[in-house]
N, C-alpha and C. Protein backbone atom coordinates (compact mmCIF):
# COMPACT_ATOMS: atom_id res chain seq x y z
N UNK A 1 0.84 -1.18 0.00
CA UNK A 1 0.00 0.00 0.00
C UNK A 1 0.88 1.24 0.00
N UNK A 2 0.44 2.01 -0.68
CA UNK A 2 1.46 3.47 -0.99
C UNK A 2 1.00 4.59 0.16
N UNK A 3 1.50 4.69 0.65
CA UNK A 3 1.40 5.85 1.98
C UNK A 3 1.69 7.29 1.16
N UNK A 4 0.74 8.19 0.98
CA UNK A 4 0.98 9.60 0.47
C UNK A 4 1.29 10.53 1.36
N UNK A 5 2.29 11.19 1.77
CA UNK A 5 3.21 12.13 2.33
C UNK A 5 4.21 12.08 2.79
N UNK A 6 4.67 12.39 3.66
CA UNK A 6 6.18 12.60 4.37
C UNK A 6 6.04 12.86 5.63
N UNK A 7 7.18 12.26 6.24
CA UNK A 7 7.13 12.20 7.92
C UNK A 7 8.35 13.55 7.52
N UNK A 8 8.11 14.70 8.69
CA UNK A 8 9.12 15.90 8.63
C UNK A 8 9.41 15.73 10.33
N UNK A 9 11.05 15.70 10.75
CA UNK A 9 11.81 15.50 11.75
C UNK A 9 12.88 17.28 11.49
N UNK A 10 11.94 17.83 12.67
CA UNK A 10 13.44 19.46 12.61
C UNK A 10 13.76 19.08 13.43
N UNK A 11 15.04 19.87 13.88
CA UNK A 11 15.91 20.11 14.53
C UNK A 11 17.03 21.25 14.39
N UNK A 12 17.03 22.05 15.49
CA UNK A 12 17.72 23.46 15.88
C UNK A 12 18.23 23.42 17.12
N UNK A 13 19.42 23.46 16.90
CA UNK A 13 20.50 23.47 17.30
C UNK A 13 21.45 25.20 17.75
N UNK A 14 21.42 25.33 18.90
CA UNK A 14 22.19 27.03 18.63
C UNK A 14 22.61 27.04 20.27
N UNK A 15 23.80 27.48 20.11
CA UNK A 15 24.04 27.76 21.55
C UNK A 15 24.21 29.18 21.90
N UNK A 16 23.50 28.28 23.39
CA UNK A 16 23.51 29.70 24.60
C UNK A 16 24.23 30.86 24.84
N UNK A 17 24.59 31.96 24.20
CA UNK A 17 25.27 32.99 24.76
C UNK A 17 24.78 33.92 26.05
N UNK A 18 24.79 32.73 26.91
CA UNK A 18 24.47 33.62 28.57
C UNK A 18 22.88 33.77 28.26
N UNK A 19 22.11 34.50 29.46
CA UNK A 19 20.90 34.47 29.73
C UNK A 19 20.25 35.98 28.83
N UNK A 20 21.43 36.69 28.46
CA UNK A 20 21.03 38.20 28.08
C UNK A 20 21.00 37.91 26.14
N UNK A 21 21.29 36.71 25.72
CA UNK A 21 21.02 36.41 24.26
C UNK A 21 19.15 36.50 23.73
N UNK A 22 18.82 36.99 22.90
CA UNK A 22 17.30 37.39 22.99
C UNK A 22 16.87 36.87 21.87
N UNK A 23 17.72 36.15 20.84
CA UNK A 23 17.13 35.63 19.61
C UNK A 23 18.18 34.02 19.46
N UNK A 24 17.50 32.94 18.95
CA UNK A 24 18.20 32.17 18.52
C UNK A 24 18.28 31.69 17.13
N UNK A 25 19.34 31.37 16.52
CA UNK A 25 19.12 31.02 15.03
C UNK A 25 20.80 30.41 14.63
N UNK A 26 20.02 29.22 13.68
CA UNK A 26 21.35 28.56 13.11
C UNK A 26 20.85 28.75 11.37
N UNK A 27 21.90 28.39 11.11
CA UNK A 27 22.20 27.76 9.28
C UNK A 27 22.18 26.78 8.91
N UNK A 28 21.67 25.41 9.86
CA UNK A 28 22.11 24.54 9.77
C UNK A 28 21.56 23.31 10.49
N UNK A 29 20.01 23.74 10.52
CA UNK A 29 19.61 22.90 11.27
C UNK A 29 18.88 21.72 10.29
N UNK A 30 18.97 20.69 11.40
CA UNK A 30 18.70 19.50 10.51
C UNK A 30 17.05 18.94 10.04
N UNK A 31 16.43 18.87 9.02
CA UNK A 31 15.53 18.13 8.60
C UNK A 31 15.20 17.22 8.10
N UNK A 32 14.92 16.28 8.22
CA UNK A 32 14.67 15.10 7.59
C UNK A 32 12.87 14.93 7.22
N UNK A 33 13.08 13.89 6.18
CA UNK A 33 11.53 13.44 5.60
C UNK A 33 11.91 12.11 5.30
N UNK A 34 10.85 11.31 5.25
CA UNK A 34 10.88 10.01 5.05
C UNK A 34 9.04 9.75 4.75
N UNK A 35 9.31 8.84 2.98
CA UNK A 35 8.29 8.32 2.68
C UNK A 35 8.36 7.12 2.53
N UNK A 36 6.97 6.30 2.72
CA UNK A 36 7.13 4.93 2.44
C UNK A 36 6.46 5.08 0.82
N UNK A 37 7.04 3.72 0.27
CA UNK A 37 6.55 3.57 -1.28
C UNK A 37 6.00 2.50 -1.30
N UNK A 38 5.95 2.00 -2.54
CA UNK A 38 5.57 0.37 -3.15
C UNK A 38 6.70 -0.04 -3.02
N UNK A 39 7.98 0.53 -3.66
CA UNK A 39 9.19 -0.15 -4.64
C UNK A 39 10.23 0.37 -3.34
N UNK A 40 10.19 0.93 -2.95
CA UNK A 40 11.79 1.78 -2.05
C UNK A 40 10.98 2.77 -1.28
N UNK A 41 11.60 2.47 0.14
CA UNK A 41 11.09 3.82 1.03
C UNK A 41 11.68 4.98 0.88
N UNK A 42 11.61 6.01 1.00
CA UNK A 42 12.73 7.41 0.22
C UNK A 42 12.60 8.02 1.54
N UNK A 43 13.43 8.50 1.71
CA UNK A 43 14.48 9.05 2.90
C UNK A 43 15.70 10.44 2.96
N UNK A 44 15.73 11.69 2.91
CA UNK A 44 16.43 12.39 3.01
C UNK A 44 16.71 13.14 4.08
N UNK A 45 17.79 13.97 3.86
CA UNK A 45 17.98 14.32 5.05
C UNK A 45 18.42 15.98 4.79
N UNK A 46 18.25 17.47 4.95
CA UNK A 46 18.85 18.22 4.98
C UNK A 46 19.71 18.78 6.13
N UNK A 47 21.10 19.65 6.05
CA UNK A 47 21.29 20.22 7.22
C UNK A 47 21.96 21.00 7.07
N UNK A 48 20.90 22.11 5.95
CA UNK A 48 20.80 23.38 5.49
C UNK A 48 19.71 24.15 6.00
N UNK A 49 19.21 24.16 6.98
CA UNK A 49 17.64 24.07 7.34
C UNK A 49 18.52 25.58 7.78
N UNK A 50 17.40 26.33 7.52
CA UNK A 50 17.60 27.94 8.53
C UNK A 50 16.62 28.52 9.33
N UNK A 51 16.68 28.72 10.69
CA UNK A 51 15.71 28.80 11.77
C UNK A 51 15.94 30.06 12.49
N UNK A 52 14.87 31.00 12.85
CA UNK A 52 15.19 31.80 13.85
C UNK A 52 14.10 31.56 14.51
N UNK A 53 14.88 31.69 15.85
CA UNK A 53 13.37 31.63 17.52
C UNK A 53 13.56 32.60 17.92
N UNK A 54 12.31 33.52 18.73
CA UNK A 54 12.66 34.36 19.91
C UNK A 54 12.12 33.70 20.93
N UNK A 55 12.11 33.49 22.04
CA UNK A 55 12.15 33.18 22.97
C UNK A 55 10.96 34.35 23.60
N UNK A 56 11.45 34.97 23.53
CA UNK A 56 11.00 36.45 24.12
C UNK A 56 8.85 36.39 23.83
N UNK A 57 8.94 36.43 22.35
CA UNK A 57 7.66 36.36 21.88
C UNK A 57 6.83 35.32 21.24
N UNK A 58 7.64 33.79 21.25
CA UNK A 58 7.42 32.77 20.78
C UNK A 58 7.46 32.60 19.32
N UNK A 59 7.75 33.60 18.88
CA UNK A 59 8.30 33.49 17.07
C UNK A 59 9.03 32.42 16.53
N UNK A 60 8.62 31.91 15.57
CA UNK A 60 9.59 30.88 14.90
C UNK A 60 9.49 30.91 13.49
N UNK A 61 10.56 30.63 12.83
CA UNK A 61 10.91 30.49 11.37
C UNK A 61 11.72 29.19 11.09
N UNK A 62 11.32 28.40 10.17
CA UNK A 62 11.97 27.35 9.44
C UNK A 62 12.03 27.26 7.93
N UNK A 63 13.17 27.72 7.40
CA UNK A 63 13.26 27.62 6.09
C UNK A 63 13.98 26.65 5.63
N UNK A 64 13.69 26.17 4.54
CA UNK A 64 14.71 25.02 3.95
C UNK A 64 14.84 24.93 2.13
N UNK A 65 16.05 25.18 1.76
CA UNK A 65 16.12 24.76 0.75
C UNK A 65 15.58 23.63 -0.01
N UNK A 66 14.83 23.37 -0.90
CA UNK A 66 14.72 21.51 -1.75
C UNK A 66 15.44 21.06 -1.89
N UNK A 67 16.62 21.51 -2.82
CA UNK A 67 17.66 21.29 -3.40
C UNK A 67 18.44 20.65 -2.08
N UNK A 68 18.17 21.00 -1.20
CA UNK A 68 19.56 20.82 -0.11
C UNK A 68 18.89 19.50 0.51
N UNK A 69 18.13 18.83 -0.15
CA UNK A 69 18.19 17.85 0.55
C UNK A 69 19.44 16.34 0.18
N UNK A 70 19.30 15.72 0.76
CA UNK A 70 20.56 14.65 0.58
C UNK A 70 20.21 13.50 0.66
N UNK A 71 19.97 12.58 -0.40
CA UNK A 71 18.85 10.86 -0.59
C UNK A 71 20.43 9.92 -0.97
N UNK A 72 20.15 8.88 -0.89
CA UNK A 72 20.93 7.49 -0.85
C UNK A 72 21.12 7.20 -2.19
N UNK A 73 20.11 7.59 -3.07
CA UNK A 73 20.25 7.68 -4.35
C UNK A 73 20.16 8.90 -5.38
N UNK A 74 21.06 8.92 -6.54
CA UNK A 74 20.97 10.39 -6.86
C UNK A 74 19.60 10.40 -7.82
N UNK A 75 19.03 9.35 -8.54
CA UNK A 75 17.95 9.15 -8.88
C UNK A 75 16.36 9.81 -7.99
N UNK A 76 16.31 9.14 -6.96
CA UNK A 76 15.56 9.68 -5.79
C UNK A 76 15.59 11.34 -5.67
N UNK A 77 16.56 11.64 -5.69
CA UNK A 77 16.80 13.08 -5.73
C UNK A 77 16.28 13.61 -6.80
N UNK A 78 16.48 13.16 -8.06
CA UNK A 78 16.14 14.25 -9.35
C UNK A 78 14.61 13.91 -9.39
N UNK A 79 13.81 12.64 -8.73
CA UNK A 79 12.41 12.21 -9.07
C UNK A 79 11.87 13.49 -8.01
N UNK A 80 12.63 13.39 -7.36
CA UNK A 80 11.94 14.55 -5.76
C UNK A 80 11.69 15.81 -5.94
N UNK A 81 13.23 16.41 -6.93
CA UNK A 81 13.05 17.57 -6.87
C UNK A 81 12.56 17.70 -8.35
N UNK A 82 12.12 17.10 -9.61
CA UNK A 82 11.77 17.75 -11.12
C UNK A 82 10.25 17.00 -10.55
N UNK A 83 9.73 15.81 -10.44
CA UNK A 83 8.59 15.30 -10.41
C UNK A 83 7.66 15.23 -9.47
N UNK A 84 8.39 15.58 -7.83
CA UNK A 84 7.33 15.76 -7.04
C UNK A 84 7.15 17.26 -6.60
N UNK A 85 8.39 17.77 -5.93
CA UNK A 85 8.26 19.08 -5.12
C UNK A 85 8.29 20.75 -6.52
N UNK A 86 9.11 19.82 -7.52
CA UNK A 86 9.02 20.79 -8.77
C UNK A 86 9.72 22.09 -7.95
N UNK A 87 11.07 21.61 -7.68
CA UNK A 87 11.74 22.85 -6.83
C UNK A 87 12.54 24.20 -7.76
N UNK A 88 12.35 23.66 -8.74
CA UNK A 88 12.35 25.03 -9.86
C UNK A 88 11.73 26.07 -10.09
N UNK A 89 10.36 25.49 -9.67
CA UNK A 89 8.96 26.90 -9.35
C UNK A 89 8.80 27.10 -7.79
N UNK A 90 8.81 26.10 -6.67
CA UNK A 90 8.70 26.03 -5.32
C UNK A 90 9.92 25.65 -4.67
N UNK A 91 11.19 26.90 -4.52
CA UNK A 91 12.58 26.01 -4.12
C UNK A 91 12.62 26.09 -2.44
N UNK A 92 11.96 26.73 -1.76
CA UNK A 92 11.84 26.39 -0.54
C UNK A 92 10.66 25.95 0.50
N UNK A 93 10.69 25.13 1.76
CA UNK A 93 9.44 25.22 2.17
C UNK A 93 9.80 26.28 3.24
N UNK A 94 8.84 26.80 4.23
CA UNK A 94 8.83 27.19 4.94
C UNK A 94 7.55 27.57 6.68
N UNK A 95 8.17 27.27 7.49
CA UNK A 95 6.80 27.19 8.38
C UNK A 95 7.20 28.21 9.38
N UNK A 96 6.03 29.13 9.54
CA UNK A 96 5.91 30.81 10.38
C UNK A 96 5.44 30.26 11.27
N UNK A 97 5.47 30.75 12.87
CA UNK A 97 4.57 30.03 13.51
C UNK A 97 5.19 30.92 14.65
N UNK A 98 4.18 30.35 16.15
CA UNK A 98 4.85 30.83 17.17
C UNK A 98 4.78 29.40 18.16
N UNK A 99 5.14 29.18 19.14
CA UNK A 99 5.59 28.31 20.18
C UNK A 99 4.84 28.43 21.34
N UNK A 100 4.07 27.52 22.21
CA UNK A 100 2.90 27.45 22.29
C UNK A 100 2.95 26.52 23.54
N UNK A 101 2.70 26.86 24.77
CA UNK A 101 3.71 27.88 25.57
C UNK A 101 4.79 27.93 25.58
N UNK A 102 5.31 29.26 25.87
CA UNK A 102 7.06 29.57 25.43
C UNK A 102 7.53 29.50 26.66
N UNK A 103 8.03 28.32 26.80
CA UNK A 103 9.19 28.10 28.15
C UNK A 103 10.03 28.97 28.33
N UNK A 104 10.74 29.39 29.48
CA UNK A 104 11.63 30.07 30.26
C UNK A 104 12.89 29.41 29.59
N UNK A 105 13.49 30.16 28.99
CA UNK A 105 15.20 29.86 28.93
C UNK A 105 16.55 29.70 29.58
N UNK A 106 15.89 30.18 30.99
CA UNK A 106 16.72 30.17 31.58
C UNK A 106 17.05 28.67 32.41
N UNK A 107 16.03 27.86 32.23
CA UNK A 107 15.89 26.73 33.45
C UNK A 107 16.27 25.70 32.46
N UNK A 108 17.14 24.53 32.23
CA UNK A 108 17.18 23.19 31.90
C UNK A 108 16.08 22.45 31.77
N UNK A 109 15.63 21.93 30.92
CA UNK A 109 14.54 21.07 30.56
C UNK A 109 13.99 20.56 29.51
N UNK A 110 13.22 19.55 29.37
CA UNK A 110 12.26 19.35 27.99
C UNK A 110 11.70 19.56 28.05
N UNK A 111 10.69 20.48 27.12
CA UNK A 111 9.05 21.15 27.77
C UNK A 111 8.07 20.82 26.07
N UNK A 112 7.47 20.19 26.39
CA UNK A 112 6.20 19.94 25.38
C UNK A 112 5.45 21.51 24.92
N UNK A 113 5.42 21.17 23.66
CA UNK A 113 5.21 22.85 23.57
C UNK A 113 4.17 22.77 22.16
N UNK A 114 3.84 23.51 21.39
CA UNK A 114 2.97 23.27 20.25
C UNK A 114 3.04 24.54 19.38
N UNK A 115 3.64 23.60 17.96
CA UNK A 115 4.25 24.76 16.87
C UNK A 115 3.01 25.41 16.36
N UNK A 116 2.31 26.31 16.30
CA UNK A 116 0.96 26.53 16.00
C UNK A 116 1.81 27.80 14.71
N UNK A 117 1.20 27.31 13.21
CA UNK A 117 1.74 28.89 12.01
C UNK A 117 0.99 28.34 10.92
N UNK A 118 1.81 28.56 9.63
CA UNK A 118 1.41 28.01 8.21
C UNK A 118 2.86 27.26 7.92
N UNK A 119 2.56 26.23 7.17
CA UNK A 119 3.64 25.48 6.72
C UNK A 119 2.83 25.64 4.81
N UNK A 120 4.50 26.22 4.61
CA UNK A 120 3.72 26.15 2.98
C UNK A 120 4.79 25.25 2.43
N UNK A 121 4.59 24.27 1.48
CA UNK A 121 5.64 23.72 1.01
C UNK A 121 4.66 23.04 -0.71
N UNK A 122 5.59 23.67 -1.52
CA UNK A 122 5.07 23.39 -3.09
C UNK A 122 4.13 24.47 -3.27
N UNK A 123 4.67 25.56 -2.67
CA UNK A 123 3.55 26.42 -3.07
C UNK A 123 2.47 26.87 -2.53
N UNK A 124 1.82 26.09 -1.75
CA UNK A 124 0.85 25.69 -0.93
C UNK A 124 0.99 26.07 0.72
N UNK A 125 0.32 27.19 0.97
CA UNK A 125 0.16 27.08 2.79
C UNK A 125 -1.16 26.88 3.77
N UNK A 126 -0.72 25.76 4.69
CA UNK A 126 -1.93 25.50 5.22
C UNK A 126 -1.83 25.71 6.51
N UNK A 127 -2.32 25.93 7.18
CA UNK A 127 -2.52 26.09 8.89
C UNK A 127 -2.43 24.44 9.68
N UNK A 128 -1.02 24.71 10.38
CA UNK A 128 -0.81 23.43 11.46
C UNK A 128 -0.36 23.75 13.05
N UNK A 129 -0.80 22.86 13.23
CA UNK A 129 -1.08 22.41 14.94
C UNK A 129 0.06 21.47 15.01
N UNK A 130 1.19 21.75 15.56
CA UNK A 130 2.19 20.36 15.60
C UNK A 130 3.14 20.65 16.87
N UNK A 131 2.76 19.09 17.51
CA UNK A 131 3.37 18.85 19.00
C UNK A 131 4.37 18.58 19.04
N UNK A 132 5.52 19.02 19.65
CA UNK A 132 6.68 19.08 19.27
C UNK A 132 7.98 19.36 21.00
N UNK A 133 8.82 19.38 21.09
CA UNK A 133 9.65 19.69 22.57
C UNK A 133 10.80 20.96 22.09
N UNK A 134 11.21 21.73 23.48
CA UNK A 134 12.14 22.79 23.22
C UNK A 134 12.60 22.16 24.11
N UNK A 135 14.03 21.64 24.22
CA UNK A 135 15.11 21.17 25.43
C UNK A 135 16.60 21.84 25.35
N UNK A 136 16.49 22.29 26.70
CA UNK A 136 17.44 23.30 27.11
C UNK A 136 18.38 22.65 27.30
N UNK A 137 19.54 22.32 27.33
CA UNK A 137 20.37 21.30 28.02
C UNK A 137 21.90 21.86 27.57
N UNK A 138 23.24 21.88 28.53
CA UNK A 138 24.36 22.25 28.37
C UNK A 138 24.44 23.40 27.41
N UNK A 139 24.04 24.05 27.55
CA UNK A 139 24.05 25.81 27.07
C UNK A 139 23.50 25.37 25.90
N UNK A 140 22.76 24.80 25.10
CA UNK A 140 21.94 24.50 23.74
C UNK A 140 20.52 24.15 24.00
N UNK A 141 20.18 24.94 22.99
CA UNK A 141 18.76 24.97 22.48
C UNK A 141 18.41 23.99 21.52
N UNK A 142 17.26 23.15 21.64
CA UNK A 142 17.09 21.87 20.33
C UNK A 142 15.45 21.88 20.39
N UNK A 143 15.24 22.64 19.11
CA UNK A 143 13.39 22.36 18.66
C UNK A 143 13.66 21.04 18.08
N UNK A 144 12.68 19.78 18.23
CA UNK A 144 12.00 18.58 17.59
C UNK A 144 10.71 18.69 17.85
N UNK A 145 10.42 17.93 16.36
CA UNK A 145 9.31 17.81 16.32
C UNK A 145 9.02 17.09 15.48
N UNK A 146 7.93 15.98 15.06
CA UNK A 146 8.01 14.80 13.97
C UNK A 146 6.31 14.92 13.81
N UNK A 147 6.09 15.34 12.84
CA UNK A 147 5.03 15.30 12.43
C UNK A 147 4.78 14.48 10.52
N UNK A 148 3.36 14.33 9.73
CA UNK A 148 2.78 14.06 8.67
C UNK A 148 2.44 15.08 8.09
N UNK A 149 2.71 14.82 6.55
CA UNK A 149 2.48 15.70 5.83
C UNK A 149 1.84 15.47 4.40
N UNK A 150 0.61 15.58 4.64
CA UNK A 150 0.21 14.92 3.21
C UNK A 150 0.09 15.64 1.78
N UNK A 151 0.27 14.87 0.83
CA UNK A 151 0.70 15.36 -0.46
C UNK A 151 -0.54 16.02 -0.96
N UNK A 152 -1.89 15.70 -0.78
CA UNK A 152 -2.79 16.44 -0.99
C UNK A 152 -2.98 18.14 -0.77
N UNK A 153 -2.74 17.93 0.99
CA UNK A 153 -2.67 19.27 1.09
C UNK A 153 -1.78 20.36 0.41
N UNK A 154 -0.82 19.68 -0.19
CA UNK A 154 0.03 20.80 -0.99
C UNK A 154 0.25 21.03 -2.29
N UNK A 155 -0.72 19.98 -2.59
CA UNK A 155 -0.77 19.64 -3.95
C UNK A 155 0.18 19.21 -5.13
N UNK A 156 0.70 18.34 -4.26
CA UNK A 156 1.92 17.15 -4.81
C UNK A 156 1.43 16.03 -5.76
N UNK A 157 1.50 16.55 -6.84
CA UNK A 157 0.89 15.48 -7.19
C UNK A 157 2.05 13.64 -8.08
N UNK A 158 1.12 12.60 -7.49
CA UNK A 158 2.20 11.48 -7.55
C UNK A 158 2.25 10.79 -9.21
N UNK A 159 3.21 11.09 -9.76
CA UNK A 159 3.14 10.55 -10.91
C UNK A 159 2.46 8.91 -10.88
N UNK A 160 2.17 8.28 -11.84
CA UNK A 160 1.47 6.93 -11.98
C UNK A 160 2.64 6.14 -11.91
């Protein structure tokens, strides 16, 4: 059975400059997607991802190149980016959002939190609700979050 969408795994990564730092943001944070198929499960990974948080007001940004993603096969790659995501007209996704309640930065912890924005990806933006953790730990900051993403909503459409 063919499963239509993608599992999306972020991750942001940025360290602590003391308690008086008021924005966080890397170049380089990691994303992954993973679909199941008929023939081969497809699997990439980026860690070109670009993120800014405030802390302050619960703001968040996740941008990601297409292109920057990285598959096991270079085939997989050119089907991904000319036949599904069509990253020539749609070369990035991106999800606005704010953080939902915004934990204290100052205290160590994992805190369950909820990415509430628009995730547009292919063009397409839709309004999501996605449960996700902010963990404070040895002067670093790390958003995860693993959510579904279906090809409908963005209007992916699957070749035959």
């Amino acid at each position: 059975m063919k499963k239509l969408g993608l599992y999306i795994f972020l991750l942001l990564l940025s360290t602590k400059a003391g308690l008086a730092q008021e924005i966080f943001q890397t170049n380089n944070a990691r994303i992954t997607f993973f679909s199941s198929a008929p023939i081969e499960d497809i699997k990439a990974v980026s860690k070109e991802g670009i993120s800014v948080y405030d802390p302050g007001t619960g703001e968040i940004i996740f941008k990601v190149r297409m292109r920057s993603f990285e598959f096991a096969k270079e085939l997989m790659r050119e089907h991904f980016n000319e036949n599904y995501i069509e990253s020539h007209k749609y070369p990035v996704a991106i999800f606005r959002g704010i953080i939902s309640p915004v934990p204290g930065i100052d205290s160590p912890g994992d805190y369950q939190v909820i990415f509430k924005g628009e995730l547009d990806i292919h063009g397409r933006s839709r309004p999501r609700e996605i449960p996700g953790n902010i963990i404070i730990q040895d002067d670093q900051l790390q958003l995860r979050t693993e959510f579904f993403v279906a090809n409908k909503d963005h209007e992916i459409k699957i070749p035959g």
